[in-house]
C-alpha atoms as a PDB file:
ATOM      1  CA  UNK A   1       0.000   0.000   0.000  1.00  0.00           C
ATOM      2  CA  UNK A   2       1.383   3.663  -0.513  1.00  0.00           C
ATOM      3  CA  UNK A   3       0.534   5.429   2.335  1.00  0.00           C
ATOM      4  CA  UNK A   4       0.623   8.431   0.892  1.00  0.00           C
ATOM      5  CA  UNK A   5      -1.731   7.560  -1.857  1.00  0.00           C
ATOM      6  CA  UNK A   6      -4.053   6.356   0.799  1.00  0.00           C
ATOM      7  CA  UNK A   7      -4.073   9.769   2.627  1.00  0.00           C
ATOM      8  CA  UNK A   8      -4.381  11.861  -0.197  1.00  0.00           C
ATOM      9  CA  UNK A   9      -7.825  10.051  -0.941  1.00  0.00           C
ATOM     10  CA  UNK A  10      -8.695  10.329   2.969  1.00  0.00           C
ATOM     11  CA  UNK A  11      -8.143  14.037   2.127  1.00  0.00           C
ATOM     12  CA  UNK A  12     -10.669  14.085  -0.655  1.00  0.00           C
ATOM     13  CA  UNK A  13     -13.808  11.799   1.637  1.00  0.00           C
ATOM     14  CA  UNK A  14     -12.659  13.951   4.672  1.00  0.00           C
ATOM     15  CA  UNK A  15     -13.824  17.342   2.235  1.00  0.00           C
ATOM     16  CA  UNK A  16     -16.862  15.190   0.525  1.00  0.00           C
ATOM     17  CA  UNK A  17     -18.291  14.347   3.558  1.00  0.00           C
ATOM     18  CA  UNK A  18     -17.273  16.749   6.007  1.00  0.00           C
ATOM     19  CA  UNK A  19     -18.159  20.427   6.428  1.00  0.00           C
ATOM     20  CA  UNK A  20     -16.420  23.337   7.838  1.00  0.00           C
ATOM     21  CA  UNK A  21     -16.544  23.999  11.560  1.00  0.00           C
ATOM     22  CA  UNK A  22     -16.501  27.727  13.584  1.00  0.00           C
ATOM     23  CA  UNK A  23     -12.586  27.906  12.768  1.00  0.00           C
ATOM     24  CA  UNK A  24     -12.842  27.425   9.039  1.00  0.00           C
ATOM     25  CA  UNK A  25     -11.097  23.575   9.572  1.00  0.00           C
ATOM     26  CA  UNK A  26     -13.557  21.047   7.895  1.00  0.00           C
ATOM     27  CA  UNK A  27     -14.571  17.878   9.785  1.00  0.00           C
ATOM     28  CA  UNK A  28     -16.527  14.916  10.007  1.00  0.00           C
ATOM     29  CA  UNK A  29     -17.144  12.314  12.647  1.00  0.00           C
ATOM     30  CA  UNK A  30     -15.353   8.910  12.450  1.00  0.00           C
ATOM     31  CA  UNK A  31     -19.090   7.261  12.172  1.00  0.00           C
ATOM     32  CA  UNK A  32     -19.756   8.955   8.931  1.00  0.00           C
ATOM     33  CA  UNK A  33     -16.863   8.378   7.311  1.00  0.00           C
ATOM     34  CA  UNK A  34     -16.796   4.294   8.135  1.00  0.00           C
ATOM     35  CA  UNK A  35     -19.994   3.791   7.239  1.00  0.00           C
ATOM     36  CA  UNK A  36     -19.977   5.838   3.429  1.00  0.00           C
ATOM     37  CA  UNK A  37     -20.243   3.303   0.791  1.00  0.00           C
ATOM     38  CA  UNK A  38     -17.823   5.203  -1.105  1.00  0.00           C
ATOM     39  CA  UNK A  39     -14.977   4.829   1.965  1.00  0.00           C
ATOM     40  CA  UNK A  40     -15.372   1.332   2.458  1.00  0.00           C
ATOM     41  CA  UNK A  41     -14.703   0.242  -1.233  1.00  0.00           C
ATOM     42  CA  UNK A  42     -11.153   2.603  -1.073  1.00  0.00           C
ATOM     43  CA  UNK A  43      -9.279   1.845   2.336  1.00  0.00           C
ATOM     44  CA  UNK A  44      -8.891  -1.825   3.101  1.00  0.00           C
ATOM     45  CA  UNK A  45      -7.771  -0.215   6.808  1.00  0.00           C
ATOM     46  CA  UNK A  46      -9.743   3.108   7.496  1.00  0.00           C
ATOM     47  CA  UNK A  47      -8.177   3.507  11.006  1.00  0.00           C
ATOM     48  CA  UNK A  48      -4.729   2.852  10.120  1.00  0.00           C
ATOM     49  CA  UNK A  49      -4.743   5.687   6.983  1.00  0.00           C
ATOM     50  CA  UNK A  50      -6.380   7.811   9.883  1.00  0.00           C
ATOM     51  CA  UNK A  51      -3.918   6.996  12.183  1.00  0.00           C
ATOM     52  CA  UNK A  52      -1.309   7.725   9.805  1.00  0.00           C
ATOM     53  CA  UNK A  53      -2.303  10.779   8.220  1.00  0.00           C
ATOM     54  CA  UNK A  54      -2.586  11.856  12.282  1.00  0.00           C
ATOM     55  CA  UNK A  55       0.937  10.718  12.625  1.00  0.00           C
ATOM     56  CA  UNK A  56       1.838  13.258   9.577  1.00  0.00           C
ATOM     57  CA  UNK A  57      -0.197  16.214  11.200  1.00  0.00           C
ATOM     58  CA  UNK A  58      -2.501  16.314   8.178  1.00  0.00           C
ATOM     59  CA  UNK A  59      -5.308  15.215  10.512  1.00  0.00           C
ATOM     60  CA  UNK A  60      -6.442  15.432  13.921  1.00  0.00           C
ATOM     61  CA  UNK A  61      -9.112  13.542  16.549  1.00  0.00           C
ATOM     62  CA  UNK A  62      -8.984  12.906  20.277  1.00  0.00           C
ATOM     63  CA  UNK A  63      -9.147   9.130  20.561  1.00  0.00           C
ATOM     64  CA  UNK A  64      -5.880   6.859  20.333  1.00  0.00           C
ATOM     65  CA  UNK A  65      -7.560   4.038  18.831  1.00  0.00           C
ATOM     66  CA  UNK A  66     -10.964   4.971  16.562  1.00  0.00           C
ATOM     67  CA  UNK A  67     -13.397   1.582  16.831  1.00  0.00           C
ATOM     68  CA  UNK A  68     -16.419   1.539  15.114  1.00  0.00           C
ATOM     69  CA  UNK A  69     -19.963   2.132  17.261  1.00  0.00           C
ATOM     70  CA  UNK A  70     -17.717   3.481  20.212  1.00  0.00           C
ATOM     71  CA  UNK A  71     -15.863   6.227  18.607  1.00  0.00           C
ATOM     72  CA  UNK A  72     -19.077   7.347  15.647  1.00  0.00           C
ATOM     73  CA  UNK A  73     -19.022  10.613  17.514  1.00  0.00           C
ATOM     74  CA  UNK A  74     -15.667  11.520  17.268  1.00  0.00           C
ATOM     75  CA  UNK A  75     -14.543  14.354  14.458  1.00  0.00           C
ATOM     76  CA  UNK A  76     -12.253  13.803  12.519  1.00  0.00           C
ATOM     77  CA  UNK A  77     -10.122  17.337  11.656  1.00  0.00           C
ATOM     78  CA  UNK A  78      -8.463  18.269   8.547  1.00  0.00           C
ATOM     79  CA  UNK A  79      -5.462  20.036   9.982  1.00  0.00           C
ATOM     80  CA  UNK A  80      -3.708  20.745   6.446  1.00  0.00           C
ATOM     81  CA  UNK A  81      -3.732  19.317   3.324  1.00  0.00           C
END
């Protein structure tokens, strides 16, 4: 897997399905994004792009470890891109 190639189209869901918040920063929760159709055909491992583009500064979210049901809630921040 390129890593790289998988954040770049986390990038383009995060923008598709996400919508700006009061700083300008668009986000979406971690439910909406692992549910979409469209997401689960693309990343064999959702939570490990996540975790990596998190690792890069590109994104941000609170949690250590995004599971699915426990963490829907959570937004998911696109820091830069």
């Amino acid at each position: 897997m390129d890593t790289n190639n998988e954040i770049r189209l986390l990038i383009e869901e995060i923008r598709r399905l996400g919508s700006p918040g009061p700083d300008g920063k668009i986000r979406v929760k971690f439910g909406v994004l692992f549910n979409d159709d469209r997401c689960a055909n693309l990343f064999e491992a959702l939570v490990g792009t996540l975790k990596a583009a998190k690792k890069k500064k590109i994104v941000s979210f609170t949690e250590e470890l995004l599971l699915q049901g426990v963490h829907d809630n959570v937004e998911i921040v696109l820091v830069e891109d």
